[in-house]
PDB file of N, CA and C in Angstrom:
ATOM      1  N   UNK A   1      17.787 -26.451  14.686  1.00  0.00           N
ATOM      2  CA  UNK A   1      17.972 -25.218  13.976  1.00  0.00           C
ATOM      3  C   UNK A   1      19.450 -24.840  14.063  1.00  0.00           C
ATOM      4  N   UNK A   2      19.894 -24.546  13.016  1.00  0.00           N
ATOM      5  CA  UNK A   2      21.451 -24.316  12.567  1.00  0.00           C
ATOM      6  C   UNK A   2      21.329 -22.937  12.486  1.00  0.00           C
ATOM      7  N   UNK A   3      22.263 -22.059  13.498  1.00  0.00           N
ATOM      8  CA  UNK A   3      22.791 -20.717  13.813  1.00  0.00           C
ATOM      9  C   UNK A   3      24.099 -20.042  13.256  1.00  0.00           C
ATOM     10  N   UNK A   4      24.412 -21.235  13.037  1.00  0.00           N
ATOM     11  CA  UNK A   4      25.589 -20.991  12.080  1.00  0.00           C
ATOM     12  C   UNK A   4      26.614 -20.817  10.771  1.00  0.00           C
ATOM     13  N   UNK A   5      25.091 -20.146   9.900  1.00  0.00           N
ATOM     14  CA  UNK A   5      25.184 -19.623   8.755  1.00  0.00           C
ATOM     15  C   UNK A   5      26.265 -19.035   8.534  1.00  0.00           C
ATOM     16  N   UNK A   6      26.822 -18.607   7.504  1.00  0.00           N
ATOM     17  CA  UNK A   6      28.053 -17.764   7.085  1.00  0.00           C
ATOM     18  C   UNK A   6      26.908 -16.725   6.548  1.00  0.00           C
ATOM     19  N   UNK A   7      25.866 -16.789   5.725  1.00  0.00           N
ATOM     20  CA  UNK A   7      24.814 -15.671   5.331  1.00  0.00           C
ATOM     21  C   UNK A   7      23.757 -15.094   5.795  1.00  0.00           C
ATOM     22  N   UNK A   8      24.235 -15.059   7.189  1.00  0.00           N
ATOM     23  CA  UNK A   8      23.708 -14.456   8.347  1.00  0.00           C
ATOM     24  C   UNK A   8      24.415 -12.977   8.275  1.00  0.00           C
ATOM     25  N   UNK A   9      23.623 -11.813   8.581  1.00  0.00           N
ATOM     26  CA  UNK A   9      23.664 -10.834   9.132  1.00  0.00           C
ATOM     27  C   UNK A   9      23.653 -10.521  10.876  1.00  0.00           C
ATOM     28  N   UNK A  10      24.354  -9.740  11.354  1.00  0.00           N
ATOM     29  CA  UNK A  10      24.228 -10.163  12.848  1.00  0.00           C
ATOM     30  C   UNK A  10      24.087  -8.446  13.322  1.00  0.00           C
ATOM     31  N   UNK A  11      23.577  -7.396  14.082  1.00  0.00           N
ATOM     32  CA  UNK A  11      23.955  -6.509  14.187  1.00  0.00           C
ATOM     33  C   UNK A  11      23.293  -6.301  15.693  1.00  0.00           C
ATOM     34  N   UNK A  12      24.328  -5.634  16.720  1.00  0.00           N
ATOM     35  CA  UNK A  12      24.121  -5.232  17.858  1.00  0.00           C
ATOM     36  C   UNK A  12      24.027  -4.120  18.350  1.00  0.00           C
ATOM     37  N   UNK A  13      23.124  -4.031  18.985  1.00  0.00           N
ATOM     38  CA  UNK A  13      22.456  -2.690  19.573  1.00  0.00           C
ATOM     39  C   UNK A  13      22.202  -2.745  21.146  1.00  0.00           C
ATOM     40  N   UNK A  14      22.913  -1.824  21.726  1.00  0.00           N
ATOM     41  CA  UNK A  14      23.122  -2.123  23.154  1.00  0.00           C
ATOM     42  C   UNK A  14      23.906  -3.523  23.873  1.00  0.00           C
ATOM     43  N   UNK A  15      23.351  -3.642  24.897  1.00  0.00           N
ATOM     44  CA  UNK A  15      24.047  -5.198  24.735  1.00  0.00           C
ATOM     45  C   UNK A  15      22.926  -6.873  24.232  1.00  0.00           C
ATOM     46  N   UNK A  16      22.188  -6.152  23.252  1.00  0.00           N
ATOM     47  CA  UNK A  16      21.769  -7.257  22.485  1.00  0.00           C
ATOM     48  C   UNK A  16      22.251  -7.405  20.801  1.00  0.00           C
ATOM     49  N   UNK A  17      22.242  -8.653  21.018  1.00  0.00           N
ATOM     50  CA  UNK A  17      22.417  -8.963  19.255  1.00  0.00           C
ATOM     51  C   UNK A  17      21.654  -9.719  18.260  1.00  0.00           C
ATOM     52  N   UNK A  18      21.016  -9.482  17.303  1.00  0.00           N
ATOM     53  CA  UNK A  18      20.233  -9.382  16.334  1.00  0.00           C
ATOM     54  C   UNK A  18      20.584 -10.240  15.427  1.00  0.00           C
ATOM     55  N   UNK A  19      20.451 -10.924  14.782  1.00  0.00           N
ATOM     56  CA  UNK A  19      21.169 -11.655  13.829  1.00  0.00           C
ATOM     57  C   UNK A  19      19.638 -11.396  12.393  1.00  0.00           C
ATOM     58  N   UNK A  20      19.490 -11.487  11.304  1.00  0.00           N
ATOM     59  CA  UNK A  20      18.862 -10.880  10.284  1.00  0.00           C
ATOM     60  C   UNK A  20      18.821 -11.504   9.123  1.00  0.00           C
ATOM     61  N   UNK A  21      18.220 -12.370   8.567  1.00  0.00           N
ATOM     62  CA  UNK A  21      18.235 -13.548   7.590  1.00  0.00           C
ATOM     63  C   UNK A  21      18.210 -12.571   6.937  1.00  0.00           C
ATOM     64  N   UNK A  22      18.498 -12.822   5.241  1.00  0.00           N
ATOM     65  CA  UNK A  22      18.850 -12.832   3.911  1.00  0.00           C
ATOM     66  C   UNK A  22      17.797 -13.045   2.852  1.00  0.00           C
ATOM     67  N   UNK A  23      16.876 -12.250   3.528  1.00  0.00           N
ATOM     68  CA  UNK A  23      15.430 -12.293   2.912  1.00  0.00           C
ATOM     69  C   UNK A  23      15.269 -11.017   1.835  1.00  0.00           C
ATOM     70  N   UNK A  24      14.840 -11.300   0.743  1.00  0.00           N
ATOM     71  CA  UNK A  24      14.756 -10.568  -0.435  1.00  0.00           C
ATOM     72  C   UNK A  24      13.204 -10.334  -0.082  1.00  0.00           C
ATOM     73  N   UNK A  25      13.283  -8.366  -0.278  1.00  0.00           N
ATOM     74  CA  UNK A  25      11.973  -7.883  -0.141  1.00  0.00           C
ATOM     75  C   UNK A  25      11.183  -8.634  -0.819  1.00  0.00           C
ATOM     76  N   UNK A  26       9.717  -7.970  -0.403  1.00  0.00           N
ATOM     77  CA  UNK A  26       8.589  -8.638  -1.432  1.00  0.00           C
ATOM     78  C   UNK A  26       8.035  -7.209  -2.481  1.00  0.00           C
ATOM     79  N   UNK A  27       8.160  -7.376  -3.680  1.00  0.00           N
ATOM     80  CA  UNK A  27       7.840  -6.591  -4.767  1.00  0.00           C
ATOM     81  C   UNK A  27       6.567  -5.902  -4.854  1.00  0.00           C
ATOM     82  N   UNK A  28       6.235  -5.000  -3.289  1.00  0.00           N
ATOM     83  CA  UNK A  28       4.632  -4.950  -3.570  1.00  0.00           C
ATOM     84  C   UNK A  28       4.477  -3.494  -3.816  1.00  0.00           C
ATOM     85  N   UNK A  29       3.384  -3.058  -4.778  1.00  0.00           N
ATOM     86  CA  UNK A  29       3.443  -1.980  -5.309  1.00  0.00           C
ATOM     87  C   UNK A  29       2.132  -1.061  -4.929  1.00  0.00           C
ATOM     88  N   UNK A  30       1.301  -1.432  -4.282  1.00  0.00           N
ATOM     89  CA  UNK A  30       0.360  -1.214  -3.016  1.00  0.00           C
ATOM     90  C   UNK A  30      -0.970  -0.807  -3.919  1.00  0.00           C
ATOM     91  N   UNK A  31      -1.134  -1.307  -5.246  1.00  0.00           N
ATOM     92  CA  UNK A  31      -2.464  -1.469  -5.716  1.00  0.00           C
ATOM     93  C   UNK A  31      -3.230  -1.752  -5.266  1.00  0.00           C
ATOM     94  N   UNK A  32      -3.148  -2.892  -4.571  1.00  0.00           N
ATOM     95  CA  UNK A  32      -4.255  -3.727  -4.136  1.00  0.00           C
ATOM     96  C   UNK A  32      -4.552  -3.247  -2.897  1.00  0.00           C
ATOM     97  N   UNK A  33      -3.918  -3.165  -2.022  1.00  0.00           N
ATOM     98  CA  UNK A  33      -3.936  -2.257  -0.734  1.00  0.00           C
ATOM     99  C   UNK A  33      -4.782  -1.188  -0.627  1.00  0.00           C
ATOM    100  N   UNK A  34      -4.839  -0.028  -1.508  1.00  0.00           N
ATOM    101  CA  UNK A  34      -5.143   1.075  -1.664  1.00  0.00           C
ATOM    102  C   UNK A  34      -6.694   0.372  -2.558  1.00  0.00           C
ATOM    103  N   UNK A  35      -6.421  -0.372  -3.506  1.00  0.00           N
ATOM    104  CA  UNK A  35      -8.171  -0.705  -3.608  1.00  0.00           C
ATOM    105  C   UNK A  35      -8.669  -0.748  -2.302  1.00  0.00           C
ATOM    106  N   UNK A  36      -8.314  -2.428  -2.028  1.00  0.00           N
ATOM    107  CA  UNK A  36      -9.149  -2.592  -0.800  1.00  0.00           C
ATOM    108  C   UNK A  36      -9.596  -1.729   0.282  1.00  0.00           C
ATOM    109  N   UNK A  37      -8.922  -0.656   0.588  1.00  0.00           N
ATOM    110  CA  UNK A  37      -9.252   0.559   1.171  1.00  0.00           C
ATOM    111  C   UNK A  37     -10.048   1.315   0.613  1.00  0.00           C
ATOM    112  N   UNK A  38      -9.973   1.594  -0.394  1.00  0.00           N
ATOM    113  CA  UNK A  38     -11.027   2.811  -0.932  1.00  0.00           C
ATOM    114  C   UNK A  38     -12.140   1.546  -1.162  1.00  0.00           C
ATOM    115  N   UNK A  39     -12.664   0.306  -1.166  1.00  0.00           N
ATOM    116  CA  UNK A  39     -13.950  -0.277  -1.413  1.00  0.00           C
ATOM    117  C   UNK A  39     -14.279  -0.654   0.250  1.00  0.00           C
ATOM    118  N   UNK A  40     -13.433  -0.748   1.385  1.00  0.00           N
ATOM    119  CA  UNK A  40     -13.531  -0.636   2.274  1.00  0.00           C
ATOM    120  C   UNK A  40     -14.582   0.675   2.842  1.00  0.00           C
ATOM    121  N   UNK A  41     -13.765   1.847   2.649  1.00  0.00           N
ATOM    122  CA  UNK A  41     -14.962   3.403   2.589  1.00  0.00           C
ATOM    123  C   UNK A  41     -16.111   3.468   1.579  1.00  0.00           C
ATOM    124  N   UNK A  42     -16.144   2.528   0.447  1.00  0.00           N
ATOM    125  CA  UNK A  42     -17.268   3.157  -0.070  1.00  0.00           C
ATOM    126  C   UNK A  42     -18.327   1.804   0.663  1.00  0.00           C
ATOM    127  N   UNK A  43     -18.038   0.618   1.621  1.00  0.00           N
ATOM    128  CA  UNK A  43     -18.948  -0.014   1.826  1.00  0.00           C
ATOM    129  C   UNK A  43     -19.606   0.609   3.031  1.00  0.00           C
ATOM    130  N   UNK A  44     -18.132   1.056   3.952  1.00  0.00           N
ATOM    131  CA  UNK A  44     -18.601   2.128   5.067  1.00  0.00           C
ATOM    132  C   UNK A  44     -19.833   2.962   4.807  1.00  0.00           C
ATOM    133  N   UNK A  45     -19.654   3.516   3.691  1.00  0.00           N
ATOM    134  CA  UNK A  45     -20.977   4.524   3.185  1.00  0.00           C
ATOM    135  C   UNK A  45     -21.576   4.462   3.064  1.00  0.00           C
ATOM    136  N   UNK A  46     -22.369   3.312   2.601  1.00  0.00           N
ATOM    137  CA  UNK A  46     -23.188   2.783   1.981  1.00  0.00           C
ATOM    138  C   UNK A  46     -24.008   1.899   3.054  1.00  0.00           C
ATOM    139  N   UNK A  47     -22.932   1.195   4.007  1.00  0.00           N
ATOM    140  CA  UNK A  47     -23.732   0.796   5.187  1.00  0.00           C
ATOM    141  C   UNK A  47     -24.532   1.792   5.983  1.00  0.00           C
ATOM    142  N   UNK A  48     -23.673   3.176   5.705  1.00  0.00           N
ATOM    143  CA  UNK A  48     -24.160   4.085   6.950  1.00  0.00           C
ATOM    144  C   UNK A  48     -25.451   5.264   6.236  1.00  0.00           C
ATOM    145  N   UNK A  49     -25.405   4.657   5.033  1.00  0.00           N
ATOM    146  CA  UNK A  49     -26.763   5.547   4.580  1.00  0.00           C
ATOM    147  C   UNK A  49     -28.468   5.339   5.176  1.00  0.00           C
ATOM    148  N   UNK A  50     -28.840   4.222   5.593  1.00  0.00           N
ATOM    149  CA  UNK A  50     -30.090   3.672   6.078  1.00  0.00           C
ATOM    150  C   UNK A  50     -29.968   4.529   7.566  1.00  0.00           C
ATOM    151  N   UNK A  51     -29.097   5.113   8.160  1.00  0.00           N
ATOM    152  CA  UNK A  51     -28.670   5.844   9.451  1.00  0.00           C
ATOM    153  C   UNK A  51     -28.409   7.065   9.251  1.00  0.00           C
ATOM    154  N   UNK A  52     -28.636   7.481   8.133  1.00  0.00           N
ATOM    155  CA  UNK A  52     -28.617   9.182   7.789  1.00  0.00           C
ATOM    156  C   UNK A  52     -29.559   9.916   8.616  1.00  0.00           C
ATOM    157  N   UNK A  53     -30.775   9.544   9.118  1.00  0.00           N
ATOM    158  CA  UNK A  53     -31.676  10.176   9.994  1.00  0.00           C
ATOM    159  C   UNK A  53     -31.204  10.269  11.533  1.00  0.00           C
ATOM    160  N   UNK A  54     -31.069   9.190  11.668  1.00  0.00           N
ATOM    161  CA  UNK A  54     -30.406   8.770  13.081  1.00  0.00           C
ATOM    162  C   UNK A  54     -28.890   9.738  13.117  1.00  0.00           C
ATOM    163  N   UNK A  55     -28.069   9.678  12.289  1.00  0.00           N
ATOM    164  CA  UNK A  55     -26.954  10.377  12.629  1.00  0.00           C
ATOM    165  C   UNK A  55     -27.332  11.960  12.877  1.00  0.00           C
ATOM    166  N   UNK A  56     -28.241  12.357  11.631  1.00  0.00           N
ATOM    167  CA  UNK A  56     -28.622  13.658  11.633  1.00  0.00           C
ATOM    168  C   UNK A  56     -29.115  14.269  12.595  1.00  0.00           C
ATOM    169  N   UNK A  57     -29.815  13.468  13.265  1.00  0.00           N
ATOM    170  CA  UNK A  57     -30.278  13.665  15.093  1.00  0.00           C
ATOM    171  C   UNK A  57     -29.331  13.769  16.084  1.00  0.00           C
ATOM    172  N   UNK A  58     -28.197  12.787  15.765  1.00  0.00           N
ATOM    173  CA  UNK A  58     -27.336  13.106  16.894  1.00  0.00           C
ATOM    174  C   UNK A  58     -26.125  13.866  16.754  1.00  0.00           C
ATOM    175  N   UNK A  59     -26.483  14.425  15.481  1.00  0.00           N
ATOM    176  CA  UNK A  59     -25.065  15.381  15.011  1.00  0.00           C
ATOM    177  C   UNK A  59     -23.616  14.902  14.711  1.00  0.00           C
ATOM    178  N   UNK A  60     -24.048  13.191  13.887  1.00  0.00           N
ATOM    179  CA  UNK A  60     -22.975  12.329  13.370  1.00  0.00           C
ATOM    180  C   UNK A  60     -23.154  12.019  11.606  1.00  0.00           C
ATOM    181  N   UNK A  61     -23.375  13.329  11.209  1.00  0.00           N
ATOM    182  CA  UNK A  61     -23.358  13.328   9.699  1.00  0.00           C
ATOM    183  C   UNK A  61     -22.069  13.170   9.020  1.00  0.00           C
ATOM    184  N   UNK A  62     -21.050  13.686   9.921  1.00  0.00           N
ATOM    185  CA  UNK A  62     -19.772  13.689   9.611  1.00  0.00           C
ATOM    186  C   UNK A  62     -18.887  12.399   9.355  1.00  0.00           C
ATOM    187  N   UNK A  63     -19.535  11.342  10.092  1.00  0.00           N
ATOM    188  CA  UNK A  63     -19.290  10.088   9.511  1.00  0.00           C
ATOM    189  C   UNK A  63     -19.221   9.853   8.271  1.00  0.00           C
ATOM    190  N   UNK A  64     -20.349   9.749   7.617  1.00  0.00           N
ATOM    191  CA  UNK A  64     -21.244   9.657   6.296  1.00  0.00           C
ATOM    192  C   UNK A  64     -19.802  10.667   5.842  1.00  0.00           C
ATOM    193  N   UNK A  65     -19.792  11.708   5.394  1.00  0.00           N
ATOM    194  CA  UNK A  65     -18.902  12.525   4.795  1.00  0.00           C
ATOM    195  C   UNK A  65     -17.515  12.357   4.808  1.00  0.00           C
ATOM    196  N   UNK A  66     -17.096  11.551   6.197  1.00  0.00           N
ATOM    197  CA  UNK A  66     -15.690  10.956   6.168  1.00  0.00           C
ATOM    198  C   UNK A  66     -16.164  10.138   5.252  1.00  0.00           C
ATOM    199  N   UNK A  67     -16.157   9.040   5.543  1.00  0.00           N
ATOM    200  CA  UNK A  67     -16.812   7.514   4.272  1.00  0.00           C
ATOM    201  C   UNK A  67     -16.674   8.463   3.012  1.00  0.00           C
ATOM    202  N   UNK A  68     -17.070   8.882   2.467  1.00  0.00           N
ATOM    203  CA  UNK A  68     -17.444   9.574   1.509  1.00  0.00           C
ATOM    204  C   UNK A  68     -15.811  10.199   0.608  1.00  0.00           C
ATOM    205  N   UNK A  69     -15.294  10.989   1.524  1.00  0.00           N
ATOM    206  CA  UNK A  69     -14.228  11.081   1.627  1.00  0.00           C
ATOM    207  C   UNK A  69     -13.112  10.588   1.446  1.00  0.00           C
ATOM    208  N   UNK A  70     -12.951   9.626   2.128  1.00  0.00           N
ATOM    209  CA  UNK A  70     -12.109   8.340   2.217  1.00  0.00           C
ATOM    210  C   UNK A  70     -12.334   7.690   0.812  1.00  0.00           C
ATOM    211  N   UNK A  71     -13.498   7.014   0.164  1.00  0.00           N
ATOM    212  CA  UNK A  71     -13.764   7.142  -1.114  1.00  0.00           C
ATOM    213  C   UNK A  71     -12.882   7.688  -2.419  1.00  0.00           C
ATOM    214  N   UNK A  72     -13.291   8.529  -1.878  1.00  0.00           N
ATOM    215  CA  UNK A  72     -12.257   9.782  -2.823  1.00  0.00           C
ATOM    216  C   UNK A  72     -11.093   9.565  -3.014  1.00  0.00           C
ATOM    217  N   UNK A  73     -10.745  10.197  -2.222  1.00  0.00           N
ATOM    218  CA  UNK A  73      -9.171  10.170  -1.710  1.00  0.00           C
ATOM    219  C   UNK A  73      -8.439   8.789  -2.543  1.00  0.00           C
ATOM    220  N   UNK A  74      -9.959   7.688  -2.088  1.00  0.00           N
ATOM    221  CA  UNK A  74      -8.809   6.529  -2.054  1.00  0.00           C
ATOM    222  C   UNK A  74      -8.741   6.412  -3.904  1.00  0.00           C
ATOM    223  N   UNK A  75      -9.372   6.416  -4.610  1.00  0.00           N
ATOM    224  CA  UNK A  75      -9.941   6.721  -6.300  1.00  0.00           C
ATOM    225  C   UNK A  75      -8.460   7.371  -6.413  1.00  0.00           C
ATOM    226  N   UNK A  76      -8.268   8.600  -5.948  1.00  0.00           N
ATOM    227  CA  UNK A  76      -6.871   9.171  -6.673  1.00  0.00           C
ATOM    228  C   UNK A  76      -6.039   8.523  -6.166  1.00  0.00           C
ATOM    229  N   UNK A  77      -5.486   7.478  -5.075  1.00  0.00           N
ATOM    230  CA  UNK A  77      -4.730   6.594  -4.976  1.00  0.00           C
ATOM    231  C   UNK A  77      -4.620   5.739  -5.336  1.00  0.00           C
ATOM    232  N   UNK A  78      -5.701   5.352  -5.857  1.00  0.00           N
ATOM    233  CA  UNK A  78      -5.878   4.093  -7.044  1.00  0.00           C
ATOM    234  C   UNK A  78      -4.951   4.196  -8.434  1.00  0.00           C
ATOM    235  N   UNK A  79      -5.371   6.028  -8.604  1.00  0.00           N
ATOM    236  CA  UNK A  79      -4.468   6.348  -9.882  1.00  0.00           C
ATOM    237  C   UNK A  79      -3.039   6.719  -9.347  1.00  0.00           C
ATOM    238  N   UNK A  80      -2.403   6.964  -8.480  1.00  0.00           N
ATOM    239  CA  UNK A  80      -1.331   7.263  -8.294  1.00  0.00           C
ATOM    240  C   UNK A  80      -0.236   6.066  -8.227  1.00  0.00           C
ATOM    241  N   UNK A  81      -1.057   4.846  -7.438  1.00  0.00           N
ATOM    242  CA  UNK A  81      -0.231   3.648  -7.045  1.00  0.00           C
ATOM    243  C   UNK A  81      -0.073   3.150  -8.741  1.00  0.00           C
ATOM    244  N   UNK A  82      -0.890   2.939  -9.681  1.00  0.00           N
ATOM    245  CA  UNK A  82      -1.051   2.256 -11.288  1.00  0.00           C
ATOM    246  C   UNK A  82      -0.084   2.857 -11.928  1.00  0.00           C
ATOM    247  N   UNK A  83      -0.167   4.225 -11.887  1.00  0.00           N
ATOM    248  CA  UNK A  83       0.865   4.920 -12.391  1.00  0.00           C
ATOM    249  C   UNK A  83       2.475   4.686 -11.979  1.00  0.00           C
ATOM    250  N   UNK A  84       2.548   4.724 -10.408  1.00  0.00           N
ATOM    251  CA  UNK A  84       4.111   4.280 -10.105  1.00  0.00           C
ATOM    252  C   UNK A  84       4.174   2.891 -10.662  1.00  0.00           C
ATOM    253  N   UNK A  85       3.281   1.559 -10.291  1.00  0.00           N
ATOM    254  CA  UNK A  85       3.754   0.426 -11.275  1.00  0.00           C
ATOM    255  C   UNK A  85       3.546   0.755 -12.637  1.00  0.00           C
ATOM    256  N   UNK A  86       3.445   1.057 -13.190  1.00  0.00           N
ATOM    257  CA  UNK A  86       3.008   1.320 -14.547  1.00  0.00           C
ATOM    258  C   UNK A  86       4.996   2.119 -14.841  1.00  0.00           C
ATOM    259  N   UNK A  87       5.575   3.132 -14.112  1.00  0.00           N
ATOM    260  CA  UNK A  87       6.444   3.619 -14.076  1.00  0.00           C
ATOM    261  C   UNK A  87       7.140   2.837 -13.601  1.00  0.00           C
ATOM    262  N   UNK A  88       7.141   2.176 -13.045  1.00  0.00           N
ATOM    263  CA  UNK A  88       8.373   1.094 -12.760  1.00  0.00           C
ATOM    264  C   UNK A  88       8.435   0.160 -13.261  1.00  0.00           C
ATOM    265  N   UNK A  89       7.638  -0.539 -14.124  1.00  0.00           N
ATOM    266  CA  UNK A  89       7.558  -1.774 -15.020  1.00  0.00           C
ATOM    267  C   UNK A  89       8.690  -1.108 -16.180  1.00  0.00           C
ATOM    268  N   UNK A  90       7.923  -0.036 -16.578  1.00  0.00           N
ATOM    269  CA  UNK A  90       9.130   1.058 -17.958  1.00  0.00           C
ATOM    270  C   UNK A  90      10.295   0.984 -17.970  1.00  0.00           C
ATOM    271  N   UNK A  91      10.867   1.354 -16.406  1.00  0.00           N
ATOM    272  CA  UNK A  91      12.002   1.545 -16.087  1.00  0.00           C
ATOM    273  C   UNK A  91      12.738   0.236 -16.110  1.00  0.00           C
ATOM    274  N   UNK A  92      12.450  -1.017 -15.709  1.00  0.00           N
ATOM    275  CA  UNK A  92      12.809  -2.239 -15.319  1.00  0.00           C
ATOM    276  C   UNK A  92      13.035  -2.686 -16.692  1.00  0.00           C
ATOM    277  N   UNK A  93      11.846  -2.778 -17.393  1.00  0.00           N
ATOM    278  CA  UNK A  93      12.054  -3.520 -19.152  1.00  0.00           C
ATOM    279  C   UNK A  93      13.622  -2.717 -19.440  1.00  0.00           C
ATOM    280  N   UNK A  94      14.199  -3.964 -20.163  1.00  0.00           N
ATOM    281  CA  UNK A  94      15.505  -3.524 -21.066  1.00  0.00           C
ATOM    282  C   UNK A  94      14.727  -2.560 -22.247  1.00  0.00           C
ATOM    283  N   UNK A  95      15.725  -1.689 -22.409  1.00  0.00           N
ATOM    284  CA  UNK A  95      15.622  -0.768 -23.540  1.00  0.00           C
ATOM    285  C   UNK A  95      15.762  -1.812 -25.083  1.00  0.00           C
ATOM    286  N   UNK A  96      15.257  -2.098 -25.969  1.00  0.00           N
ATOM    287  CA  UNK A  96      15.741  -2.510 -26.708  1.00  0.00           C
ATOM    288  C   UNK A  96      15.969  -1.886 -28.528  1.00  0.00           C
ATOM    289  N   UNK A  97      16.601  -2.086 -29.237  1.00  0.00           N
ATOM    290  CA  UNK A  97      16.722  -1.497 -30.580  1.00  0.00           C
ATOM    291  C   UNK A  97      17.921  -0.417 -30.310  1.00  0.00           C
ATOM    292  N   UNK A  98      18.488  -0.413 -29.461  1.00  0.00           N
ATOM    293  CA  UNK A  98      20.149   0.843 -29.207  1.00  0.00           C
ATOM    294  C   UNK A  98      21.098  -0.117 -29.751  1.00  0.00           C
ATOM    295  N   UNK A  99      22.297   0.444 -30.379  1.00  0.00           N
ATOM    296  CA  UNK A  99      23.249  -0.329 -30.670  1.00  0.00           C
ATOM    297  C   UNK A  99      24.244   0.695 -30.044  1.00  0.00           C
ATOM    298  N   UNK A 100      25.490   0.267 -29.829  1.00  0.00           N
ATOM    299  CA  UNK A 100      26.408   0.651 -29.224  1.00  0.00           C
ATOM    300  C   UNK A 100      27.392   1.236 -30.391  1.00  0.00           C
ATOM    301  N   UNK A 101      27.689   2.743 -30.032  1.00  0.00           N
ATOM    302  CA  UNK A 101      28.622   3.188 -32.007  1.00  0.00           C
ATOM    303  C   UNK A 101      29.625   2.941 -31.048  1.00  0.00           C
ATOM    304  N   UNK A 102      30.968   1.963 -32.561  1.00  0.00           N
ATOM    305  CA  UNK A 102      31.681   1.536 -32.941  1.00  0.00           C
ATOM    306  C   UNK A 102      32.724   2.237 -33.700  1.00  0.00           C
TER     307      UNK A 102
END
C-alpha cells in the first residue's frame, strides 16, 4: 500500500494525523431509506395486531399506536424526500431554449 499520494488530504488533530482519501460523496436522496422505514412500522403493526388483547391487559396499547404512527409520519416523508429529488433533478437539468442578447 502506497502512502504517498500527492491527492491525499492529511489533517491533524491533537497529536494525531488523519490522512482522508478523495472520495466523491454518494448521491443519496433518502427515498428509499424513508420507504423502508415507514414499511418497516407498518409491518411492526400489523405483526402486533393478533396481540391487541394481550397488550390491552398489560397496558401496552401504546405500542400498536407508536407502529401506527411511525406509519404516518413515515407516508409524509415519503412525500417530502420525492419532492426534494424531484427538486433537485430541476435544478441540476440545464435550462434550455435561453439565448444570450447580443
Amino acid at each position: 500500500m502506497d502512502l504517498d499520494d500527492d491527492d491525499r488530504t492529511s489533517h491533524e488533530i491533537g497529536r494525531r494525523s488523519y490522512i482522508v482519501a478523495p472520495v466523491a460523496p454518494l448521491d443519496v436522496d433518502g427515498v428509499r431509506t424513508v420507504e423502508v422505514g415507514t414499511a418497516l412500522w407498518l409491518v411492526a403493526f400489523v405483526g402486533l395486531l393478533p396481540f391487541y388483547g394481550t397488550l390491552q391487559d398489560s397496558g401496552r396499547t401504546w405500542w400498536l399506536w407508536t407502529c401506527l404512527t411511525g406509519f404516518g409520519l413515515g407516508l409524509f416523508g415519503i412525500d417530502h424526500c420525492r419532492r426534494r429529488r424531484r427538486t433537485r433533478d430541476d435544478q441540476a437539468r440545464p435550462r434550455g431554449g435561453r439565448r444570450a442578447a447580443s
